[in-house]
N, C-alpha and C. Protein backbone atom coordinates (compact mmCIF):
# COMPACT_ATOMS: atom_id res chain seq x y z
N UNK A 1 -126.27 36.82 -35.14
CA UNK A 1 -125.00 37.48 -35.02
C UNK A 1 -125.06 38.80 -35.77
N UNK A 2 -124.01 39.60 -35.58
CA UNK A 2 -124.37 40.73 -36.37
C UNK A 2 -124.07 40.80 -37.70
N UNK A 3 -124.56 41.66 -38.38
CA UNK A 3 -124.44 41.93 -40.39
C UNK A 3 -123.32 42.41 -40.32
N UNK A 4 -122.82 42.41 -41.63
CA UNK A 4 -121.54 42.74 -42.28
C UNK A 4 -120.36 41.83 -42.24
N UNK A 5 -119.28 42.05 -42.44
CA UNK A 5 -117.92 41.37 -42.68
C UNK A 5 -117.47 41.72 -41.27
N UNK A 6 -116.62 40.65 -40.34
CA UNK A 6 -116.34 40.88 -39.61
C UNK A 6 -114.44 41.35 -40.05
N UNK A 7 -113.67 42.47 -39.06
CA UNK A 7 -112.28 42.63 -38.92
C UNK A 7 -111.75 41.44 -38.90
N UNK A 8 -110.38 41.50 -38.79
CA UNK A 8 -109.15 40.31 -38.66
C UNK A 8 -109.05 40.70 -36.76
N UNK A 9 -109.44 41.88 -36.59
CA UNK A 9 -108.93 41.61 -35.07
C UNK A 9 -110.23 40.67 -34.31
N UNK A 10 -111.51 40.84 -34.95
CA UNK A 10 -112.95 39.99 -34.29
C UNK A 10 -112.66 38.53 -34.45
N UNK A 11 -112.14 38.47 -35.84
CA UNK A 11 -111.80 36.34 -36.05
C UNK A 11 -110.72 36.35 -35.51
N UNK A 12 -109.86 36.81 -35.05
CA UNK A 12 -108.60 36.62 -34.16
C UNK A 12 -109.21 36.53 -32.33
N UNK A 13 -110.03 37.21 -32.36
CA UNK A 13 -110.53 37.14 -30.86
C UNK A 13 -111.21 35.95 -30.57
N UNK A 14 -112.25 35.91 -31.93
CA UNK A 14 -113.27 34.57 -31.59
C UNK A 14 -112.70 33.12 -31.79
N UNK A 15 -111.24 33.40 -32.61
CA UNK A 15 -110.76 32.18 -32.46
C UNK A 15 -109.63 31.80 -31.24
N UNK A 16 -109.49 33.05 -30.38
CA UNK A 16 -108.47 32.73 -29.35
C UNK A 16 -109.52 32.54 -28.06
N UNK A 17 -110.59 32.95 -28.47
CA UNK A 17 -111.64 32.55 -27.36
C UNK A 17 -112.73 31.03 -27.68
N UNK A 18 -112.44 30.72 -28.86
CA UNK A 18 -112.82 29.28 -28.93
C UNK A 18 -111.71 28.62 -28.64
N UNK A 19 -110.60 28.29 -28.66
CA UNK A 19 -109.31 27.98 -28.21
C UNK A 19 -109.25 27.51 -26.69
N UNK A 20 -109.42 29.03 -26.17
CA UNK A 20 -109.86 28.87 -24.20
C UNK A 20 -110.88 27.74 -23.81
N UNK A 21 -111.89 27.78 -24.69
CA UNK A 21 -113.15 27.20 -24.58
C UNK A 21 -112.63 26.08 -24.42
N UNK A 22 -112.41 25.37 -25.23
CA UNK A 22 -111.92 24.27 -25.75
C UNK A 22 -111.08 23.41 -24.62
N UNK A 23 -109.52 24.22 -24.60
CA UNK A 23 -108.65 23.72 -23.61
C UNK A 23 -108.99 23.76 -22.33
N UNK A 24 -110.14 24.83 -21.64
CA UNK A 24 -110.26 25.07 -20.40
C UNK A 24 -111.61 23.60 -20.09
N UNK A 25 -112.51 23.40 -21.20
CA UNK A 25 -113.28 21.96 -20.96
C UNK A 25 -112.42 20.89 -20.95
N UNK A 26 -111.42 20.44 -22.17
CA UNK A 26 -110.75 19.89 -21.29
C UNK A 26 -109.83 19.04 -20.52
N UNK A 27 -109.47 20.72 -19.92
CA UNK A 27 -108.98 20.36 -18.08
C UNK A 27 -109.39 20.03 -17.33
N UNK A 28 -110.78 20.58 -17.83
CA UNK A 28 -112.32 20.70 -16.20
C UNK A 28 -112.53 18.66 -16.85
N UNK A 29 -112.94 18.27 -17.61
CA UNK A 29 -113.07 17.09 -18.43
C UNK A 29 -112.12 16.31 -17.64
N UNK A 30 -111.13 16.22 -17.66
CA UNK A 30 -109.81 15.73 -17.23
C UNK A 30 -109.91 15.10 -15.50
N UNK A 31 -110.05 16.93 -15.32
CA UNK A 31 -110.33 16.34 -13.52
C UNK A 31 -111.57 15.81 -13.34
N UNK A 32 -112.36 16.07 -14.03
CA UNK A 32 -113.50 15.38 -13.38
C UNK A 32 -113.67 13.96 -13.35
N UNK A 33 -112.93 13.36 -14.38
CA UNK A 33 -112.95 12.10 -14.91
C UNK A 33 -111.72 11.43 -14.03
N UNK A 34 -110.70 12.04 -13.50
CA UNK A 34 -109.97 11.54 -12.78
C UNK A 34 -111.02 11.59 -11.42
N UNK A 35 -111.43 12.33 -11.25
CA UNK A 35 -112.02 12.63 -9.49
C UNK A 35 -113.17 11.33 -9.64
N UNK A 36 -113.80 11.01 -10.46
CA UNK A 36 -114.95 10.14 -10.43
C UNK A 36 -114.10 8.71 -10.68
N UNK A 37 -113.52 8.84 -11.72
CA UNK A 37 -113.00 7.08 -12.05
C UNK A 37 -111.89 6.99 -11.52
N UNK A 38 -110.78 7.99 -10.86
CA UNK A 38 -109.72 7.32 -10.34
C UNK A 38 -109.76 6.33 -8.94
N UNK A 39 -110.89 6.73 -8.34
CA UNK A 39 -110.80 5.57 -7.05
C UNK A 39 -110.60 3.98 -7.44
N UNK A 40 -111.19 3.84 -9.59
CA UNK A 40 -110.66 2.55 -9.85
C UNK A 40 -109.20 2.37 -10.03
N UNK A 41 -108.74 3.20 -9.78
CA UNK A 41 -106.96 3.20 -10.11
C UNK A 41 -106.15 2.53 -8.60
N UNK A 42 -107.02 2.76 -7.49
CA UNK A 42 -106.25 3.06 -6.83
C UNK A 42 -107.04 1.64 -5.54
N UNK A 43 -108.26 1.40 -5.60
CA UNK A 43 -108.53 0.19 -5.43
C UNK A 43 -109.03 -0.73 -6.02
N UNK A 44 -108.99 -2.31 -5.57
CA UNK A 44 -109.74 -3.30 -6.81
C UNK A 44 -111.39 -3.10 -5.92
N UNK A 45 -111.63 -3.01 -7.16
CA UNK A 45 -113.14 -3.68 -7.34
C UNK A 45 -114.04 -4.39 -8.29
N UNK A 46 -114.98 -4.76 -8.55
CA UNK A 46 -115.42 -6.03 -8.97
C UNK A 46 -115.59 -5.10 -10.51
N UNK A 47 -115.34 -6.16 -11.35
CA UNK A 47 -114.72 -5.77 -12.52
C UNK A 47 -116.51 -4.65 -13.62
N UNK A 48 -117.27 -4.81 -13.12
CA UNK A 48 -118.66 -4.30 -13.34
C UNK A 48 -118.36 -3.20 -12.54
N UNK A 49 -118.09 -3.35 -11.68
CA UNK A 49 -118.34 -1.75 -10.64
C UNK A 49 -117.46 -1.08 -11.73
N UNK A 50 -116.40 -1.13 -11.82
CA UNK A 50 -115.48 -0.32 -12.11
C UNK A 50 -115.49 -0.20 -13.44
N UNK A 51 -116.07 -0.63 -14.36
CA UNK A 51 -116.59 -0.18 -15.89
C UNK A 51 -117.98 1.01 -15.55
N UNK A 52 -118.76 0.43 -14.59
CA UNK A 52 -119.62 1.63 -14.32
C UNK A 52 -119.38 2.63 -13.68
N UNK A 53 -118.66 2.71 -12.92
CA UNK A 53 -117.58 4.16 -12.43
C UNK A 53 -116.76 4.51 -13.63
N UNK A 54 -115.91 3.93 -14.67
CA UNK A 54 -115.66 4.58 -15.06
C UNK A 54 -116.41 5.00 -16.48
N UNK A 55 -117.12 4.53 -16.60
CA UNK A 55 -118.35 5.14 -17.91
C UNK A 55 -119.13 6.67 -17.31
N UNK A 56 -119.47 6.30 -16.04
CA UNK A 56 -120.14 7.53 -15.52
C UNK A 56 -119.19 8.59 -15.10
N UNK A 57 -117.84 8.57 -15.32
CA UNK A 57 -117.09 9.41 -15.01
C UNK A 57 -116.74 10.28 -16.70
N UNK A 58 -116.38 9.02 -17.55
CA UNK A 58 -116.82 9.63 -18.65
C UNK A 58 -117.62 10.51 -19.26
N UNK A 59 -118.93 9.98 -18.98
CA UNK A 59 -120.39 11.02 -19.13
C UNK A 59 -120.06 12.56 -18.66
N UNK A 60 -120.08 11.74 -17.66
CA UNK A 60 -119.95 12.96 -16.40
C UNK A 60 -119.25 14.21 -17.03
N UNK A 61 -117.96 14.00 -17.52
CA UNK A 61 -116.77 14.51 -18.24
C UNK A 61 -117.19 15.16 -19.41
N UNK A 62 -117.64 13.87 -19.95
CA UNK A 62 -117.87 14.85 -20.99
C UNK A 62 -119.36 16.07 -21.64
N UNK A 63 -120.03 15.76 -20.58
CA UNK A 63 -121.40 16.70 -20.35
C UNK A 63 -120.89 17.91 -19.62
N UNK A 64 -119.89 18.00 -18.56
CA UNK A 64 -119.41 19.78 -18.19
C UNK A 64 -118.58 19.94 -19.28
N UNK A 65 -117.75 18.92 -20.11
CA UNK A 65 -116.85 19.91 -20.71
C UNK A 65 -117.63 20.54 -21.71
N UNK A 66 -118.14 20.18 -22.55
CA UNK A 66 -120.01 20.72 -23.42
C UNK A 66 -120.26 22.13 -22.77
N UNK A 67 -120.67 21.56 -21.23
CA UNK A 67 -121.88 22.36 -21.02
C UNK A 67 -120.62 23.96 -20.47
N UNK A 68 -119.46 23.63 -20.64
CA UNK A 68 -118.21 24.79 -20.22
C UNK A 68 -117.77 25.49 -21.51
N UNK A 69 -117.95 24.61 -22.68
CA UNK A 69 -117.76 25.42 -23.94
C UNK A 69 -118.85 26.03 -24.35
N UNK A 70 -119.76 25.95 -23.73
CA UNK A 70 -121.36 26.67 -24.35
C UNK A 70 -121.13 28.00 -23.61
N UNK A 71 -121.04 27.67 -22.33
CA UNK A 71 -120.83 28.82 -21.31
C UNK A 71 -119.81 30.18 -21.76
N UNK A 72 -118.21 29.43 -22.21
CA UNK A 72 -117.20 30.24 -22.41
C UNK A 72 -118.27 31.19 -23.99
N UNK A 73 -118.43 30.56 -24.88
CA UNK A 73 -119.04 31.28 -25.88
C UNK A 73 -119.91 32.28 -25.68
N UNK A 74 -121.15 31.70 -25.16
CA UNK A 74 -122.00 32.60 -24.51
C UNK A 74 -122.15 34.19 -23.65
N UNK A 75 -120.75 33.32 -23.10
CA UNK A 75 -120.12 34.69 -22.23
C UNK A 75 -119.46 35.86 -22.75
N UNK A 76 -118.72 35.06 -24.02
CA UNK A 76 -117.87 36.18 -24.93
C UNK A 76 -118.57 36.62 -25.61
N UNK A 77 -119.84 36.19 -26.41
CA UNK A 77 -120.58 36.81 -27.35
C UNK A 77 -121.52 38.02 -26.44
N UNK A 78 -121.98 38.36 -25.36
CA UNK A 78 -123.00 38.47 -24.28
C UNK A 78 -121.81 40.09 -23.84
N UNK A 79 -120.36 39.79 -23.94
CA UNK A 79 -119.52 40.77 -23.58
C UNK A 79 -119.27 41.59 -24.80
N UNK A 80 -119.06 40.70 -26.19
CA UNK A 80 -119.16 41.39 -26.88
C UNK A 80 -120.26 42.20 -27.86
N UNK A 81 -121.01 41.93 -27.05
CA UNK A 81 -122.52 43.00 -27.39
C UNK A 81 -122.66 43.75 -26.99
């Protein structure tokens, strides 16, 4: 990162852009985990299926929302260079 003391307007940015990060994984987290495990909501199935749908919807979930806060950072630091 760069030397010196950073402004109040740079930790005001980097914390309204970790913020985005954050809430925009998740949403993306959210739907994804609805889009993969809600088909157990909405039919029965055998009580194994539907712990493994919804574990892998979990995963699932929570590996983009990760891999969406790495991204949002990346992107802001990459702009602000």
């Amino acid at each position: 990162m760069g030397a010196g003391r950073r402004s109040q307007a740079e930790r005001d940015d980097i914390t309204v852009e970790i913020g985005y990060a954050l809430l925009s994984a998740c949403f993306l987290g959210g739907v994804v985990f609805a889009a993969v495990a809600g088909p157990t909501a909405v039919w029965t199935l055998p009580q194994a299926v539907e712990r493994y749908v919804r574990a892998t919807g979990a995963a699932v979930a929570g590996v983009l929302a990760l891999i969406r806060v790495v991204h949002v950072l990346w992107r802001h630091e990459a702009r602000r260079r």
